[in-house]
Protein backbone atom coordinates (compact mmCIF):
# COMPACT_ATOMS: atom_id res chain seq x y z
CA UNK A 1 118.19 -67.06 -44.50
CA UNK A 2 117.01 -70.44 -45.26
CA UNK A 3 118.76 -73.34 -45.14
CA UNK A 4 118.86 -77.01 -46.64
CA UNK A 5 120.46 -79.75 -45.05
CA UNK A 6 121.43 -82.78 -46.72
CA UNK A 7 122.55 -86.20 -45.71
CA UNK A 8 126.04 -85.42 -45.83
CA UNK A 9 125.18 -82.28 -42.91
CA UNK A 10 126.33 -79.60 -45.80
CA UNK A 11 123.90 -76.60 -45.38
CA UNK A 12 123.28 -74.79 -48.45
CA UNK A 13 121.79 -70.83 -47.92
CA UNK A 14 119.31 -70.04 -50.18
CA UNK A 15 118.31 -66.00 -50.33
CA UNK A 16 115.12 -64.55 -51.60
CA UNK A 17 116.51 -61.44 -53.54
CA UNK A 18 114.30 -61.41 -56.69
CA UNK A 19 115.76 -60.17 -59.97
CA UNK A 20 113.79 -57.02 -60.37
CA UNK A 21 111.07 -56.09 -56.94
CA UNK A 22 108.30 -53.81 -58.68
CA UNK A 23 106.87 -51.01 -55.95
CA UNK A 24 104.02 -49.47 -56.53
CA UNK A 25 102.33 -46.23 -55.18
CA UNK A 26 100.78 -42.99 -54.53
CA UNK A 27 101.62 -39.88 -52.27
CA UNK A 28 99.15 -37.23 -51.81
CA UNK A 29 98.63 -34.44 -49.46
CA UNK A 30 95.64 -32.19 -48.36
CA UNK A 31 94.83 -28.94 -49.26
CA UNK A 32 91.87 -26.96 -48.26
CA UNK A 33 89.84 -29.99 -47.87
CA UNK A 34 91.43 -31.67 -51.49
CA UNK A 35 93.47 -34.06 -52.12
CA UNK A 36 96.61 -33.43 -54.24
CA UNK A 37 99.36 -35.30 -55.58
CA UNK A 38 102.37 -35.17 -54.17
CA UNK A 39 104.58 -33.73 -57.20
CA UNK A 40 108.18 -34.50 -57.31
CA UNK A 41 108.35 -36.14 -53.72
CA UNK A 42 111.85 -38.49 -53.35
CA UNK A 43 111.10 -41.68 -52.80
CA UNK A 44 113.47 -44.13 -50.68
CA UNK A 45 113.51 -47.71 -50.00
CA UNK A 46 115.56 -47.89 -46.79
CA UNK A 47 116.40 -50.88 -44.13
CA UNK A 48 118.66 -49.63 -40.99
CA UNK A 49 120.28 -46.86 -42.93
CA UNK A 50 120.68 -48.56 -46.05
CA UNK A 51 118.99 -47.17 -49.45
CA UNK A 52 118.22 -50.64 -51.77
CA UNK A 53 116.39 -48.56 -54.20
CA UNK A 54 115.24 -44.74 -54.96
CA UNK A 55 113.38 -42.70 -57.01
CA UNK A 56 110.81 -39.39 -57.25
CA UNK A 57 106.90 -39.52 -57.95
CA UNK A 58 105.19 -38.24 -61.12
CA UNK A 59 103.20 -34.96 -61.62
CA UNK A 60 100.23 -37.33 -60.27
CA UNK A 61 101.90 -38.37 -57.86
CA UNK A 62 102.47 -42.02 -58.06
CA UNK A 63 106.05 -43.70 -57.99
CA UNK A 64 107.33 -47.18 -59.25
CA UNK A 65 110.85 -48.14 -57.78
CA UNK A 66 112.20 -51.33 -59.26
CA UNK A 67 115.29 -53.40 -57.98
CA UNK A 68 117.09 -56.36 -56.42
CA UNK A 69 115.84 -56.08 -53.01
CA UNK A 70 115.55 -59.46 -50.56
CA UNK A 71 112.07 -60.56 -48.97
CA UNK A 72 111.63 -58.39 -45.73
CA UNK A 73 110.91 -55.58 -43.33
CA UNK A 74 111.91 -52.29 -44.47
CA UNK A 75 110.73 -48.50 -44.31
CA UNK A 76 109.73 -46.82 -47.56
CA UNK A 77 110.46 -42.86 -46.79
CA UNK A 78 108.41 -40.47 -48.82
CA UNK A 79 110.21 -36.86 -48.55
CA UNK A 80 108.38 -33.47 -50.05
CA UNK A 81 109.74 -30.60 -51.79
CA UNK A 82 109.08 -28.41 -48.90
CA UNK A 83 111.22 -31.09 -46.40
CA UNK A 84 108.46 -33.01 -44.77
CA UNK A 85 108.87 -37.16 -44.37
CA UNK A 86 106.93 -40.02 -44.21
CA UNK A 87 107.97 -42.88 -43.01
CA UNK A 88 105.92 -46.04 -43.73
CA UNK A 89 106.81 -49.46 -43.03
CA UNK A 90 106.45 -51.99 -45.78
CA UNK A 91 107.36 -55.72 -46.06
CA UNK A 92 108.51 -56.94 -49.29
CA UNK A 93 107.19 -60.62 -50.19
CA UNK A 94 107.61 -61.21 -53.81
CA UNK A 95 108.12 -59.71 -56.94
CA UNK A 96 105.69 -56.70 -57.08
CA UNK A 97 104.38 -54.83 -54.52
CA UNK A 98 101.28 -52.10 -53.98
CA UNK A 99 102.02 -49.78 -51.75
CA UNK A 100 98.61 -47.95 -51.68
CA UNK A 101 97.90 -44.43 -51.49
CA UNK A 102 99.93 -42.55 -48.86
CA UNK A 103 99.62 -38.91 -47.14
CA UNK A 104 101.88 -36.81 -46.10
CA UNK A 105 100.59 -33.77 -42.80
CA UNK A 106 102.18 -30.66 -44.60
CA UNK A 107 101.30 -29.02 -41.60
């Protein structure tokens, strides 16, 4: 949290929770030497425990979460129909975000 002081010593917090945080991304996995799109993978947005936003990728394989979320550290968990996870750190800074292309071992 940031703070301003005036003269009068009052502090006033200011947050950085943006109206609506755009993330961005891909999940794939191999397969016989190919890669694939991760079909119907749920997607979380998670800090500590907390879920701040959710949602499941395309038939291609991309996702797009959108959502109030503050500036900061959290862990974006990728979880595939067949139960495997991936848990990738990601720091939110601003109002859209590209998460890249991530893979999940379904080994």
């Amino acid at each position: 949290m940031l703070d301003l002081k005036q003269g009068t010593g009052l502090s006033i917090p200011l947050r950085t929770k943006h109206l609506n945080t755009s993330i961005k991304g891909s999940c794939e996995y191999e397969d016989q030497g190919q890669l694939q799109p991760l079909r119907g993978a749920k997607i979380y947005l998670k800090k500590n425990e907390q879920i701040f936003l959710e949602g499941q990728s395309q038939l291609d394989g991309t996702f797009h979460l959108n959502g109030r979320v503050d500036d900061g550290d959290y862990r974006l968990l990728i979880e595939g129909q067949d139960g495997k996870i991936l848990n990738h750190p990601i720091n939110v800074k601003g109002f859209s975000i590209e998460a890249g292309r991530l893979f999940i071992n379904k080994k």
